[in-house]
PDB file of N, CA and C in Angstrom:
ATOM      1  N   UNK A   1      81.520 122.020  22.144  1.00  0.00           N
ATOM      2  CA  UNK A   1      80.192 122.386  21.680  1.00  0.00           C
ATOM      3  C   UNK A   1      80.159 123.838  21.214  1.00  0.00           C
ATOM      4  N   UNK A   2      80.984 124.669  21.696  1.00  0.00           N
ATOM      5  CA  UNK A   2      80.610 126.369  21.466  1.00  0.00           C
ATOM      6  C   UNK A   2      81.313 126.413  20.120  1.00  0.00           C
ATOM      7  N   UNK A   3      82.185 125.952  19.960  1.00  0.00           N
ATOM      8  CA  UNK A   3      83.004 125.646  18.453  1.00  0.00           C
ATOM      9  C   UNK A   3      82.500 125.204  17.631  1.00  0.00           C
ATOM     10  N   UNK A   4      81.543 124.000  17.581  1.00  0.00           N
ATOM     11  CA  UNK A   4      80.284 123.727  17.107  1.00  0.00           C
ATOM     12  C   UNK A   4      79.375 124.535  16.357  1.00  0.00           C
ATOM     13  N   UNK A   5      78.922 124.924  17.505  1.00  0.00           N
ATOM     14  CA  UNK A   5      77.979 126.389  17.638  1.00  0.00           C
ATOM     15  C   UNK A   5      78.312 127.363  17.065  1.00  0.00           C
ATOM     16  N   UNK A   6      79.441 127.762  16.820  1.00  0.00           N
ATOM     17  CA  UNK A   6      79.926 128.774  16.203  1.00  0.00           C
ATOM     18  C   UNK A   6      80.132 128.568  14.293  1.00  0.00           C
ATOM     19  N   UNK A   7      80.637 127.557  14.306  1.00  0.00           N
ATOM     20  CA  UNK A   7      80.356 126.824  12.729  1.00  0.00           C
ATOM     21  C   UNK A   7      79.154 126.425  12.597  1.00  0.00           C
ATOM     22  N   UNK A   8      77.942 125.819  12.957  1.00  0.00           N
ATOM     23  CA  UNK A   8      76.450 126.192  12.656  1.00  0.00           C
ATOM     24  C   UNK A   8      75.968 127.554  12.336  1.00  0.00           C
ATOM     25  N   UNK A   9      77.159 128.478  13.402  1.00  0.00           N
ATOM     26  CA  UNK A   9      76.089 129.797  12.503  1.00  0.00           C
ATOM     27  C   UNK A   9      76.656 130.341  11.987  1.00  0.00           C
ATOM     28  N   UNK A  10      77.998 129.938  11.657  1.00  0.00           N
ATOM     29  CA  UNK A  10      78.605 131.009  10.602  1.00  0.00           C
ATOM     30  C   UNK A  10      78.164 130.236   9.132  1.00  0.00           C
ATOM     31  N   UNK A  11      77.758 129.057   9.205  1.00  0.00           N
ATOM     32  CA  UNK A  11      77.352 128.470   8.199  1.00  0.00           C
ATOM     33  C   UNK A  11      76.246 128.611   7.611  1.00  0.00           C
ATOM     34  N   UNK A  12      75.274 128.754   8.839  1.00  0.00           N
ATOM     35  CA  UNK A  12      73.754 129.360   8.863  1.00  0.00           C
ATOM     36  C   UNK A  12      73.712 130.396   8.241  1.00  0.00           C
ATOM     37  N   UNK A  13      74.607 131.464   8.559  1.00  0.00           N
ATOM     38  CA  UNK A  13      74.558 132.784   8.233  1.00  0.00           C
ATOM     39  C   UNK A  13      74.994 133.141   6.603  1.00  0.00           C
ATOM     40  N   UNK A  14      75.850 132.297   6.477  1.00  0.00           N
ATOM     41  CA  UNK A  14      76.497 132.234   4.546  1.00  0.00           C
ATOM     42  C   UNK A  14      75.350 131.857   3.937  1.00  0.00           C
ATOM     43  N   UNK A  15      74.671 130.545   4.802  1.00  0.00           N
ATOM     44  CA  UNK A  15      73.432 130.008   3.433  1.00  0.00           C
ATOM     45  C   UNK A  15      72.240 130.709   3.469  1.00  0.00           C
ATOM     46  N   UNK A  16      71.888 131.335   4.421  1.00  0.00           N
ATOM     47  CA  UNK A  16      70.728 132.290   4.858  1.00  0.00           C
ATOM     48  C   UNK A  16      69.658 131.332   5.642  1.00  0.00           C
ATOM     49  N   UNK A  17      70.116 129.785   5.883  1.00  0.00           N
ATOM     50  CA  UNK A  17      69.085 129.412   6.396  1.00  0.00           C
ATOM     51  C   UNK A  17      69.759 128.331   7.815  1.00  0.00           C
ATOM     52  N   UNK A  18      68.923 128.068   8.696  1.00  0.00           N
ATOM     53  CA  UNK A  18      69.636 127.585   9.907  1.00  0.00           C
ATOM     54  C   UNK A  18      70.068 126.250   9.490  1.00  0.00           C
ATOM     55  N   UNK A  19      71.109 125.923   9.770  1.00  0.00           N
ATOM     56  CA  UNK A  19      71.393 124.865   9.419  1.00  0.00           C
ATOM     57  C   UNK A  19      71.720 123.529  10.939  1.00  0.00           C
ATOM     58  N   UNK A  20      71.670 122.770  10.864  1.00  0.00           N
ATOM     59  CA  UNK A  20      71.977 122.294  12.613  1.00  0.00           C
ATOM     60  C   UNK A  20      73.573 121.152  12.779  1.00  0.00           C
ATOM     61  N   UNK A  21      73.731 121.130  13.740  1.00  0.00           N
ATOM     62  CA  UNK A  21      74.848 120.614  13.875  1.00  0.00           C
ATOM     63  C   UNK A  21      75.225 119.445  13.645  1.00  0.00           C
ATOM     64  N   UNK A  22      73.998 118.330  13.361  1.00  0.00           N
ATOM     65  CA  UNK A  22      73.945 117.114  13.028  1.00  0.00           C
ATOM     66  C   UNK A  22      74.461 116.629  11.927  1.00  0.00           C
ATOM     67  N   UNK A  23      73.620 117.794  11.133  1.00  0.00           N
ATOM     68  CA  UNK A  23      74.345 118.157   9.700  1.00  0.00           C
ATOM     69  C   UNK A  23      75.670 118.103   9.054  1.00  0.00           C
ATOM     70  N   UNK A  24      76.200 119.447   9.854  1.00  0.00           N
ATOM     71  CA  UNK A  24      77.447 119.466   9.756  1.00  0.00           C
ATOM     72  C   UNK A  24      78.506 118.394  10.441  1.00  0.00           C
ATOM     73  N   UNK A  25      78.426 117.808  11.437  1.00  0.00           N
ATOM     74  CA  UNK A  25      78.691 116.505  11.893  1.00  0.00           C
ATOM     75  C   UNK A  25      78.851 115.242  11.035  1.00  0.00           C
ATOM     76  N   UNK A  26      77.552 114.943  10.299  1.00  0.00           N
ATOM     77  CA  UNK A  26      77.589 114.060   9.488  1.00  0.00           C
ATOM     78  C   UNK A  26      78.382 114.203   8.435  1.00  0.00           C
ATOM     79  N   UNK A  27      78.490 115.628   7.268  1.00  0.00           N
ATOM     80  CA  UNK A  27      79.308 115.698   6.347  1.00  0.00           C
ATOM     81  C   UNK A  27      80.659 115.602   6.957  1.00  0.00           C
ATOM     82  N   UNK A  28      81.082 115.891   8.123  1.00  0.00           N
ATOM     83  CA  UNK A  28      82.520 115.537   8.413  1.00  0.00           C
ATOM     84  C   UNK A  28      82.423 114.034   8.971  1.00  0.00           C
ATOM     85  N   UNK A  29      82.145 113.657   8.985  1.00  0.00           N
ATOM     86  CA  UNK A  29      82.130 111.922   9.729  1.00  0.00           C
ATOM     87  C   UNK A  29      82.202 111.395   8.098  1.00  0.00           C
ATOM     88  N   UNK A  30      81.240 111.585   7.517  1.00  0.00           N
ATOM     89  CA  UNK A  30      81.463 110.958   6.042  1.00  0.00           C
ATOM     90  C   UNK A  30      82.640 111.445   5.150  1.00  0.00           C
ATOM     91  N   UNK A  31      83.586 112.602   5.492  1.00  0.00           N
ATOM     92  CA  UNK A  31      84.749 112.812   5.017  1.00  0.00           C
ATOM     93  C   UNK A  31      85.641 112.072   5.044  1.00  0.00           C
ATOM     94  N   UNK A  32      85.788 111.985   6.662  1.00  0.00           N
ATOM     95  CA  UNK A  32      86.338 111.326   7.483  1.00  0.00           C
ATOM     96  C   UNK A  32      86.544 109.590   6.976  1.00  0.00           C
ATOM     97  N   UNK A  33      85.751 108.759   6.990  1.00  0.00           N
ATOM     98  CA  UNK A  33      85.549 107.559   5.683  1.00  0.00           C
ATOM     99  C   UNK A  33      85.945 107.812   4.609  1.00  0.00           C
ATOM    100  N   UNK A  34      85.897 108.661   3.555  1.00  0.00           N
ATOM    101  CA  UNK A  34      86.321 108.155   2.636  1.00  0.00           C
ATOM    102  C   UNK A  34      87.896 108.838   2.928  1.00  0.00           C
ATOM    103  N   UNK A  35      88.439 109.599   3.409  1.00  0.00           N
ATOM    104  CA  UNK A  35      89.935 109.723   3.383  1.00  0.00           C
ATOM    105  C   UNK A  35      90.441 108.966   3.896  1.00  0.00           C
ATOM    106  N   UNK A  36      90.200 107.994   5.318  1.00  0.00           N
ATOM    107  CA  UNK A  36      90.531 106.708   5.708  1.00  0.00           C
ATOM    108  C   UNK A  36      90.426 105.710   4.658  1.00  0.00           C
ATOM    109  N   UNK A  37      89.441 105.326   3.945  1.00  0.00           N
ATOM    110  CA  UNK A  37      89.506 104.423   2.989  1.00  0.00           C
ATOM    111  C   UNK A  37      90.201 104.649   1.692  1.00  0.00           C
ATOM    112  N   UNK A  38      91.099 105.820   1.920  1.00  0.00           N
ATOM    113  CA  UNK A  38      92.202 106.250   0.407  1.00  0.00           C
ATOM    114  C   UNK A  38      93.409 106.221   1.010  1.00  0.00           C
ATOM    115  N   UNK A  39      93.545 106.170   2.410  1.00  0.00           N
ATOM    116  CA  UNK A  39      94.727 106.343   2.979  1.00  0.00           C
ATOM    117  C   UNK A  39      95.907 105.579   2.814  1.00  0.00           C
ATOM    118  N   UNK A  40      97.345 106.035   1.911  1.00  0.00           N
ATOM    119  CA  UNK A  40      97.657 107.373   2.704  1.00  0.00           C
ATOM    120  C   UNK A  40      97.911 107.825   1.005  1.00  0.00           C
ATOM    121  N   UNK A  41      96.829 108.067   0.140  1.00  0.00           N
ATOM    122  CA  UNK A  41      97.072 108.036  -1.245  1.00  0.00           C
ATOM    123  C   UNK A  41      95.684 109.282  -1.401  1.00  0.00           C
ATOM    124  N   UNK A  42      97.051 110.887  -1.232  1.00  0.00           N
ATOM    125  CA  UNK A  42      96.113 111.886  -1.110  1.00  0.00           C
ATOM    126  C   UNK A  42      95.706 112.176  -2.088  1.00  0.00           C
ATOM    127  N   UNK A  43      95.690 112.039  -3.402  1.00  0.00           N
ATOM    128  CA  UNK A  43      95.093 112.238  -4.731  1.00  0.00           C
ATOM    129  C   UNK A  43      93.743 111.440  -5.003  1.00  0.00           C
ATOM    130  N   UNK A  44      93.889 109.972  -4.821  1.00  0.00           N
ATOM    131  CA  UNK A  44      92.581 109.327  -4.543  1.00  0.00           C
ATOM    132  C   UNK A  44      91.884 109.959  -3.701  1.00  0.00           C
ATOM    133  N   UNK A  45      92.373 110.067  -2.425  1.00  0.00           N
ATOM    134  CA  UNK A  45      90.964 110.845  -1.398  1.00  0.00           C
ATOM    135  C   UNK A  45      90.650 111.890  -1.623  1.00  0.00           C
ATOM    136  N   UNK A  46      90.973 112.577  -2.603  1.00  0.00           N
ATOM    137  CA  UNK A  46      90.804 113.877  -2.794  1.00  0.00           C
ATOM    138  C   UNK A  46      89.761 113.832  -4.123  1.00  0.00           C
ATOM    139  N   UNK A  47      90.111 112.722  -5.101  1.00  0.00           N
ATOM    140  CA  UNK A  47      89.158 112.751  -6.467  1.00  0.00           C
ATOM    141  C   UNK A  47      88.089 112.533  -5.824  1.00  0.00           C
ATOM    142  N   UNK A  48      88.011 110.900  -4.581  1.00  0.00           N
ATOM    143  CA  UNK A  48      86.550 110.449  -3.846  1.00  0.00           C
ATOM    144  C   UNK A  48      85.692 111.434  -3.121  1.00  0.00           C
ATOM    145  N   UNK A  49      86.727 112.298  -2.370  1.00  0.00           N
ATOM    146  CA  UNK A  49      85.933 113.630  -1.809  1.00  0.00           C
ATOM    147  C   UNK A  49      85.353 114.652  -2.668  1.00  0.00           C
ATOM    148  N   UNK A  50      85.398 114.853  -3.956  1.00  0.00           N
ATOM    149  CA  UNK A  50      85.187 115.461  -4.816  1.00  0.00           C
ATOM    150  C   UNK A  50      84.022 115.280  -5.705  1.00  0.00           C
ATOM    151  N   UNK A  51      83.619 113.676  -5.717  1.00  0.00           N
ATOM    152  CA  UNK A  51      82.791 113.017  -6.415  1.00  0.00           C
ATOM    153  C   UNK A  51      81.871 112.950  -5.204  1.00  0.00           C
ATOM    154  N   UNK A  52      82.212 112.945  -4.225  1.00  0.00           N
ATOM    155  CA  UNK A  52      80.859 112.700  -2.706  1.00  0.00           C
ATOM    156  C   UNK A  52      80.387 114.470  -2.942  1.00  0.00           C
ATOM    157  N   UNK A  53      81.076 114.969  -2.850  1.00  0.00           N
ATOM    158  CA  UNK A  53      80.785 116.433  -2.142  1.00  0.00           C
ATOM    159  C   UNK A  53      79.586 116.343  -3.741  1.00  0.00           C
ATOM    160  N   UNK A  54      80.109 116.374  -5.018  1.00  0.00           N
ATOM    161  CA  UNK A  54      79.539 116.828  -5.826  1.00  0.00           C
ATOM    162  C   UNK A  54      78.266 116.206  -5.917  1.00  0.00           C
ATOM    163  N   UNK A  55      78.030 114.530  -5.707  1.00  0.00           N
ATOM    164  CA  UNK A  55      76.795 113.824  -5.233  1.00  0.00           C
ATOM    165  C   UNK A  55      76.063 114.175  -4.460  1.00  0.00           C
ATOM    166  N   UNK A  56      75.912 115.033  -3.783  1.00  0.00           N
ATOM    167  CA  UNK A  56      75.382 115.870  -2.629  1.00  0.00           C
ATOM    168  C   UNK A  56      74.969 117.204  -2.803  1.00  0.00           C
ATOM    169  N   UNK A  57      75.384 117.677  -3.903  1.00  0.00           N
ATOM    170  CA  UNK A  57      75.043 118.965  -4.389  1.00  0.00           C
ATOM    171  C   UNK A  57      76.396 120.116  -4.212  1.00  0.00           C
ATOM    172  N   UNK A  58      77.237 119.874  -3.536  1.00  0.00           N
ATOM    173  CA  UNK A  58      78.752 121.186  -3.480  1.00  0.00           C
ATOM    174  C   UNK A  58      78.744 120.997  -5.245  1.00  0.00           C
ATOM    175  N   UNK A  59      79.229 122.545  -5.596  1.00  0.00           N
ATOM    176  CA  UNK A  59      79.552 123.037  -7.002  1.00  0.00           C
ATOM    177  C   UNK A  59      81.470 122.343  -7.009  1.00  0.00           C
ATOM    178  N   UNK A  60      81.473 121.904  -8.157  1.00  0.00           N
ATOM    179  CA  UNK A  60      82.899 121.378  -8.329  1.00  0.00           C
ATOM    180  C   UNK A  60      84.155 122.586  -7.741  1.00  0.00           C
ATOM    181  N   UNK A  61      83.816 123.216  -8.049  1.00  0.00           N
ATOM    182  CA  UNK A  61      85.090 124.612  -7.583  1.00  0.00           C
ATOM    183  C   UNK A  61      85.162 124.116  -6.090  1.00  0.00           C
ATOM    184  N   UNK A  62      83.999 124.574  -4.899  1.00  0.00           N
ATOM    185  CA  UNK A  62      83.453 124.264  -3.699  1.00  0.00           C
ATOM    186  C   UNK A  62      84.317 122.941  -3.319  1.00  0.00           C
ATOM    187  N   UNK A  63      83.719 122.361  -4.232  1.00  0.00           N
ATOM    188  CA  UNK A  63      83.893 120.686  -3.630  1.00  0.00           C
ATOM    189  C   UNK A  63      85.349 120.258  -3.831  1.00  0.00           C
ATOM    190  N   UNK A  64      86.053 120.740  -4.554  1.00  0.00           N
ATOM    191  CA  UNK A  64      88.087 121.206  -5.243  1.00  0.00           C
ATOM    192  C   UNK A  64      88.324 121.262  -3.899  1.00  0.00           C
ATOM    193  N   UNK A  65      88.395 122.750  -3.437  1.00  0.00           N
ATOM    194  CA  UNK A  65      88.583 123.347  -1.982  1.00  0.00           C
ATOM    195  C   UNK A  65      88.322 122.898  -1.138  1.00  0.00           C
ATOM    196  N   UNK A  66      87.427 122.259  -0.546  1.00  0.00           N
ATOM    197  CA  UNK A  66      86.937 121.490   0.342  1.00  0.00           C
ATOM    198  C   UNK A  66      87.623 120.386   0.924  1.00  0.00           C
ATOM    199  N   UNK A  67      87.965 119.413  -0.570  1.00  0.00           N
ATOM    200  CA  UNK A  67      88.985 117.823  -0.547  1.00  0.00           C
ATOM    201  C   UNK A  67      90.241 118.484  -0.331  1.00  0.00           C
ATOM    202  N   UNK A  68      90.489 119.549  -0.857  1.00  0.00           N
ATOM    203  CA  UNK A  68      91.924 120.006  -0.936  1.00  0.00           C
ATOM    204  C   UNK A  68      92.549 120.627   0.419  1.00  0.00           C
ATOM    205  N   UNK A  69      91.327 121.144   1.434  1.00  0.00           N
ATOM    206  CA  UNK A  69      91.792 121.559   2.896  1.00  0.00           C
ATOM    207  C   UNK A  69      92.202 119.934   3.656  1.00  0.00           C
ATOM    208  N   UNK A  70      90.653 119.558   3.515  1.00  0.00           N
ATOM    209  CA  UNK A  70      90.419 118.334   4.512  1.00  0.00           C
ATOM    210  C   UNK A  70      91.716 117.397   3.515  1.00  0.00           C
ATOM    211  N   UNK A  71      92.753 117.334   2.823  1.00  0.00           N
ATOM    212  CA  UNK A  71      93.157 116.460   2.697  1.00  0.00           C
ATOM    213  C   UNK A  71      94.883 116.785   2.692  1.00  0.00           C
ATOM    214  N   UNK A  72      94.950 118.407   3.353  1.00  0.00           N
ATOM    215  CA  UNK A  72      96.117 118.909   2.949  1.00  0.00           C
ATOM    216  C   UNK A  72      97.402 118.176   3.761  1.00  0.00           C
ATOM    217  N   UNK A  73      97.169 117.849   4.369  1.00  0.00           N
ATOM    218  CA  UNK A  73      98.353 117.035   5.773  1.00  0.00           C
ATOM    219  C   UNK A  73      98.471 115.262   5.347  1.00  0.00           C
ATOM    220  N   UNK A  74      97.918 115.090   4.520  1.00  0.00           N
ATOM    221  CA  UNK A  74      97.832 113.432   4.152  1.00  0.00           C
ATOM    222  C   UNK A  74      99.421 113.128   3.678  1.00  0.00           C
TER     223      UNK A  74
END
């Protein structure tokens, strides 16, 4: 939980507004799905993570970086 807690507010603190942990929970649970459902074909999970993040509002650069951490060990 304090690890948690600590990414709520460093996250809070980048966007200027509180953000809660449910939040951030959910966008990783829904990561989490679609890289299981590309698995073990890291280029697909990485275009699908790219097209979610961007459906959601992440800027394409953002949303690059993002698929490209969460998918670096595939």
């Amino acid at each position: 939980m304090s690890a948690w807690a600590e990414v709520a507010s460093q996250v809070s603190g980048e966007l200027g507004k509180s953000i809660s942990l449910l939040r951030i929970d959910s966008i990783v649970w829904q990561s989490g799905q679609i890289i299981g459902d590309h698995e073990p074909n890291q280029h697909a999970a990485r275009t699908a993570l790219v097209e979610h993040f961007e459906e959601v509002g992440i800027q394409t650069d953002q949303a690059e970086q993002l698929a490209e951490t969460l998918t670096f060990n595939m």
